[in-house]
N, C-alpha and C. Protein backbone atom coordinates (compact mmCIF):
# COMPACT_ATOMS: atom_id res chain seq x y z
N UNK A 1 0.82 -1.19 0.00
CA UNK A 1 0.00 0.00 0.00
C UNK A 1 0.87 1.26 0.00
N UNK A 2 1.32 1.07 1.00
CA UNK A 2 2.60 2.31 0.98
C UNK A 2 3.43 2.68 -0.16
N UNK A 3 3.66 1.65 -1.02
CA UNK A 3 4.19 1.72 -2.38
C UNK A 3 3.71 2.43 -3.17
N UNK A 4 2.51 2.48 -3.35
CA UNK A 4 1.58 2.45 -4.36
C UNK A 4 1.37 4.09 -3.95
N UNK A 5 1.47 4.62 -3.08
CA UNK A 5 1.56 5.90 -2.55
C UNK A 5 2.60 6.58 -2.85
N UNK A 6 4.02 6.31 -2.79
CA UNK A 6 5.28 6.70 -2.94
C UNK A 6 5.32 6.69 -4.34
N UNK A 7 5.10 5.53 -5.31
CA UNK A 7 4.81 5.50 -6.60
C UNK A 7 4.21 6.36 -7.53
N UNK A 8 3.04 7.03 -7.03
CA UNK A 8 2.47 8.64 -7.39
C UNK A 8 2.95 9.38 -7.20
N UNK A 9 3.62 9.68 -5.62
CA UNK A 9 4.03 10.47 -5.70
C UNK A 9 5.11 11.36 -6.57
N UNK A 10 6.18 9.97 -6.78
CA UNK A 10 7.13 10.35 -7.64
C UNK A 10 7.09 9.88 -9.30
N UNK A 11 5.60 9.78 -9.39
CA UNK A 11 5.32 9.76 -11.00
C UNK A 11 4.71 11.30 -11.20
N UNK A 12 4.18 11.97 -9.86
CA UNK A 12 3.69 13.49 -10.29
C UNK A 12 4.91 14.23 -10.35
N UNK A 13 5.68 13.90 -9.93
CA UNK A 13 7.24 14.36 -9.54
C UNK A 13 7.95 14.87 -10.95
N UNK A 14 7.84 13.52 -11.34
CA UNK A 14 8.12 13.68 -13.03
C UNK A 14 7.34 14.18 -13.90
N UNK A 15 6.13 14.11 -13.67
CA UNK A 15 5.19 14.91 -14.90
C UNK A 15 4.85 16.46 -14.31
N UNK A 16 5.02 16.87 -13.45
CA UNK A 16 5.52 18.35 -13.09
C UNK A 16 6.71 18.63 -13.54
N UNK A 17 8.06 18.19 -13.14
CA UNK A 17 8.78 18.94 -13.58
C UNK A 17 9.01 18.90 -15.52
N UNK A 18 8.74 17.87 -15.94
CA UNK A 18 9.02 17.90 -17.25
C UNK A 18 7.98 18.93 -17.77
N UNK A 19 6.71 19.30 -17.29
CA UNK A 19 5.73 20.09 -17.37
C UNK A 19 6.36 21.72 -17.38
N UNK A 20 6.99 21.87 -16.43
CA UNK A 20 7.90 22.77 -16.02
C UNK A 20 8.65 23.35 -17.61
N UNK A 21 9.89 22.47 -17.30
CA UNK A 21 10.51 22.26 -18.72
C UNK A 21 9.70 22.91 -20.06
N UNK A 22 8.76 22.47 -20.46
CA UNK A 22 7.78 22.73 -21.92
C UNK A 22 7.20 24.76 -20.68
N UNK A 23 7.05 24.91 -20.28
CA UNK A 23 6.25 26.32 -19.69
C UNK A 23 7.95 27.14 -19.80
N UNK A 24 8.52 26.61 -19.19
CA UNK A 24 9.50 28.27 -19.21
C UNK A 24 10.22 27.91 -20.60
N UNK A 25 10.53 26.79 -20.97
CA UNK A 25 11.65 27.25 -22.21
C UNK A 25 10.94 27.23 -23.71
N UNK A 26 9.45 26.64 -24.04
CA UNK A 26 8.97 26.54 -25.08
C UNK A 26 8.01 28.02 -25.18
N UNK A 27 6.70 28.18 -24.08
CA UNK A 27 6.36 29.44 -23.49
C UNK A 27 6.96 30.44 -22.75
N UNK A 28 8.17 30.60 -22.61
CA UNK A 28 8.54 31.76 -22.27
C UNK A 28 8.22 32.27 -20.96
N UNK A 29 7.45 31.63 -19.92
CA UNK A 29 6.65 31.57 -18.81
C UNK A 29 7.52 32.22 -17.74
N UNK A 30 7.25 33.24 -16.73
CA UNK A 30 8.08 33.09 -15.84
C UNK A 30 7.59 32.01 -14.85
N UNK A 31 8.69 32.29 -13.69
CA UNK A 31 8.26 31.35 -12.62
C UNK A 31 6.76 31.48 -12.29
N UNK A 32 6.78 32.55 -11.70
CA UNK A 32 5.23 32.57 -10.76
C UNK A 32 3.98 32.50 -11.77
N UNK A 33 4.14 32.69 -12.98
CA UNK A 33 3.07 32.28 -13.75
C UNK A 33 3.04 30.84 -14.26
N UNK A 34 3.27 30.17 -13.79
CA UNK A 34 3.12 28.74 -14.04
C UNK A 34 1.76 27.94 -13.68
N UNK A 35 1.29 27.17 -13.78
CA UNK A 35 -0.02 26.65 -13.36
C UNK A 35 0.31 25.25 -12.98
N UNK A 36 -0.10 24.67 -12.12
CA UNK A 36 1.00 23.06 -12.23
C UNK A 36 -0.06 22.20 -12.36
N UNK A 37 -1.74 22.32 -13.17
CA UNK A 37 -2.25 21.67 -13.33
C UNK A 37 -1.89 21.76 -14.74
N UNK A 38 -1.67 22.74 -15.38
CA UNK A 38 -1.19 22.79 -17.04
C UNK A 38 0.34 22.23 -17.27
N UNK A 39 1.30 22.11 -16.28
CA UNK A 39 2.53 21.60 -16.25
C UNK A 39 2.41 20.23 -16.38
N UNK A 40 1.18 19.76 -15.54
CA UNK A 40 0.83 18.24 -15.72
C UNK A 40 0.45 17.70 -16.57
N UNK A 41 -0.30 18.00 -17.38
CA UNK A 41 -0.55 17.99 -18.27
C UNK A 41 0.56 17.98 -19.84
N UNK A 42 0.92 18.95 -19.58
CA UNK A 42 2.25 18.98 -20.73
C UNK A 42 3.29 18.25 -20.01
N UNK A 43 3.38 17.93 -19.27
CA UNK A 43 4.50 16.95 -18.48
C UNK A 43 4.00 15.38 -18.97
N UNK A 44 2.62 15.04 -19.12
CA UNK A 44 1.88 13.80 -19.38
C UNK A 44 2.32 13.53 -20.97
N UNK A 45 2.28 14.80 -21.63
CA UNK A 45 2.42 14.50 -23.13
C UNK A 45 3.71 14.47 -23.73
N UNK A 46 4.51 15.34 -23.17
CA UNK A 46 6.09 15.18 -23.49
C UNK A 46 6.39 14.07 -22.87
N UNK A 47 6.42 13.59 -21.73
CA UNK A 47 6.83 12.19 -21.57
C UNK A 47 6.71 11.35 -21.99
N UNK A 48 5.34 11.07 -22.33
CA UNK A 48 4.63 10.12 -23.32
C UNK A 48 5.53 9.99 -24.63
N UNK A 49 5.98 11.10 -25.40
CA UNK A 49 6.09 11.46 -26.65
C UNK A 49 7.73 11.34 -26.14
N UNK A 50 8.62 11.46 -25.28
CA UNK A 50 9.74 11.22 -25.33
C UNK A 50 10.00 9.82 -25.04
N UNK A 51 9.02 8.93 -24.25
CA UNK A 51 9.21 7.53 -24.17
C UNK A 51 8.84 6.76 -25.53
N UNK A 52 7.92 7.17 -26.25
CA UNK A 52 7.96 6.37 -27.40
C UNK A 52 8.71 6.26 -28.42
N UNK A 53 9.31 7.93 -28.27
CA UNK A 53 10.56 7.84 -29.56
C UNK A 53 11.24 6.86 -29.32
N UNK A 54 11.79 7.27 -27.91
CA UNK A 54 13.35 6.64 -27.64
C UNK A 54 12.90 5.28 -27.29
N UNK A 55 11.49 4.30 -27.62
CA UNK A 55 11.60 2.67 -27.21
C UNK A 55 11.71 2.51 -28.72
N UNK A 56 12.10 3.73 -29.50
CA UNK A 56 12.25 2.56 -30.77
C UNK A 56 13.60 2.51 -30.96
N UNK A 57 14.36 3.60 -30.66
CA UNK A 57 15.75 3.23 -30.47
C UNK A 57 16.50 2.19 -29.40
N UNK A 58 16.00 2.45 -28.07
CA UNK A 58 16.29 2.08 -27.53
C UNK A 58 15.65 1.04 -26.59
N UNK A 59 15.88 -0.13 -25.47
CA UNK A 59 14.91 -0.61 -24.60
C UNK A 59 14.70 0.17 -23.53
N UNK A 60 13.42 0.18 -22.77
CA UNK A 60 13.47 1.05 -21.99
C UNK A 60 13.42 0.26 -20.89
N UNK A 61 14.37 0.03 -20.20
CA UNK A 61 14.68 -0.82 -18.69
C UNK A 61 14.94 -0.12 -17.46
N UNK A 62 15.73 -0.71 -16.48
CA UNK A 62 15.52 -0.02 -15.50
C UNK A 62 16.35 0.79 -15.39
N UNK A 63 17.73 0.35 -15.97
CA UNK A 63 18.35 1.88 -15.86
C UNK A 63 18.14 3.02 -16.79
N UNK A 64 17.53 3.05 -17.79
CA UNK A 64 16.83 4.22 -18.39
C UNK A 64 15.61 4.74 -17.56
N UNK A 65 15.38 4.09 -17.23
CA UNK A 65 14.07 4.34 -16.24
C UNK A 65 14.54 5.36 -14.68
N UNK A 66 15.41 4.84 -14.10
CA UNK A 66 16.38 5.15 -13.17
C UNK A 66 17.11 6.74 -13.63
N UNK A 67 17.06 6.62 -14.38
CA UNK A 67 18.03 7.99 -15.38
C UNK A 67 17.09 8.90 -15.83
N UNK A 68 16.21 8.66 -16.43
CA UNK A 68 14.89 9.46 -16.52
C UNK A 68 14.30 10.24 -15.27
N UNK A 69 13.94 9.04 -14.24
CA UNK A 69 13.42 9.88 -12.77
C UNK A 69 14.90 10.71 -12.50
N UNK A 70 15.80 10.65 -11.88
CA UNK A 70 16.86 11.48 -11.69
C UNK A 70 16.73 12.61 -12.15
N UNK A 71 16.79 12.49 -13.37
CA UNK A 71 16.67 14.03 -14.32
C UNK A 71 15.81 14.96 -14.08
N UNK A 72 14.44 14.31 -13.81
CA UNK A 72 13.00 15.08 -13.26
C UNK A 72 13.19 15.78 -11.70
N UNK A 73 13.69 14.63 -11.00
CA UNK A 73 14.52 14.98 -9.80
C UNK A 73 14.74 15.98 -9.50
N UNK A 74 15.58 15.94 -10.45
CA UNK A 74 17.04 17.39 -10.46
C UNK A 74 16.07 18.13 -10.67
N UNK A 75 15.73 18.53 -11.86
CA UNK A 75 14.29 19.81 -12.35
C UNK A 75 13.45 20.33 -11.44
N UNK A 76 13.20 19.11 -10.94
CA UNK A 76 12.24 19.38 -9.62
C UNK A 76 12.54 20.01 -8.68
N UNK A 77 13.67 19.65 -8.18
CA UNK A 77 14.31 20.34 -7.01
C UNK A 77 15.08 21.77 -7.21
N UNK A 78 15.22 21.89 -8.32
CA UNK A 78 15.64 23.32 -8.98
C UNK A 78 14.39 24.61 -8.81
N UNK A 79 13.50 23.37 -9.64
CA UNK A 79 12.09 24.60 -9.59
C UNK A 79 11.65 24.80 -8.35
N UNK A 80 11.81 24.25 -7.31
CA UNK A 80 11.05 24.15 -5.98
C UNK A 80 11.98 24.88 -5.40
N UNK A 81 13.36 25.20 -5.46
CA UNK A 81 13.99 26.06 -4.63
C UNK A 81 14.09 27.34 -5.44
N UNK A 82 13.73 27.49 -6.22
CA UNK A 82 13.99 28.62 -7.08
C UNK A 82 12.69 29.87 -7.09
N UNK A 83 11.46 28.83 -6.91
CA UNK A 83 10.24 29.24 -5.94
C UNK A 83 10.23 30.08 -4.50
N UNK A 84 10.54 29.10 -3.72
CA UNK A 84 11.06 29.09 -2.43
C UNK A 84 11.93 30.35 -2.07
N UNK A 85 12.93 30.57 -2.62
CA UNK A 85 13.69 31.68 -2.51
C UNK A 85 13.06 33.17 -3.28
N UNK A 86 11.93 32.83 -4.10
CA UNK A 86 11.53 34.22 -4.45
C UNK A 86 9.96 34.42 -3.55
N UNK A 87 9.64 33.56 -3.04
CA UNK A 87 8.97 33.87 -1.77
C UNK A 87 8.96 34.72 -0.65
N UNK A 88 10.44 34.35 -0.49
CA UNK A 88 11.24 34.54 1.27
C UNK A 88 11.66 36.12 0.78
């Protein structure tokens, strides 16, 4: 059960920040105008659309998988302190 909790959590993890990603560098967005129900959204479709390219090149296993979350990670934790500090 607990899994299955942690598992969302860090699948919204990833489809926010990649959401992120498509708002400031494709839209031009600043920070505080962001919406993170529209980040989710474009986070749902670029992912989608970056996992299918790359399963035709590539397999997608666990360490691509592993390497993927990381990356979102990082994004994530960028945008969340970058927030955070224009708060304070």
């Amino acid at each position: 059960m607990i899994s299955i909790i942690i598992s969302s959590i860090f699948s919204s993890i990833i489809l926010l920040s990649y959401g992120v990603i498509i708002d400031k560098f494709i839209f031009n967005k600043n920070t505080k105008d962001i919406d993170p129900w529209i980040c989710g959204l474009y986070g749902f479709i670029i992912t989608g659309f970056i996992i299918v390219v790359l399963n035709f090149f590539f397999p997608i296993d666990k360490k691509f998988g592993t390497l993927f979350f990381i990356l979102s990670l990082i994004i994530f934790l960028f945008y969340f302190c970058k927030i955070e500090k224009k708060k304070s």
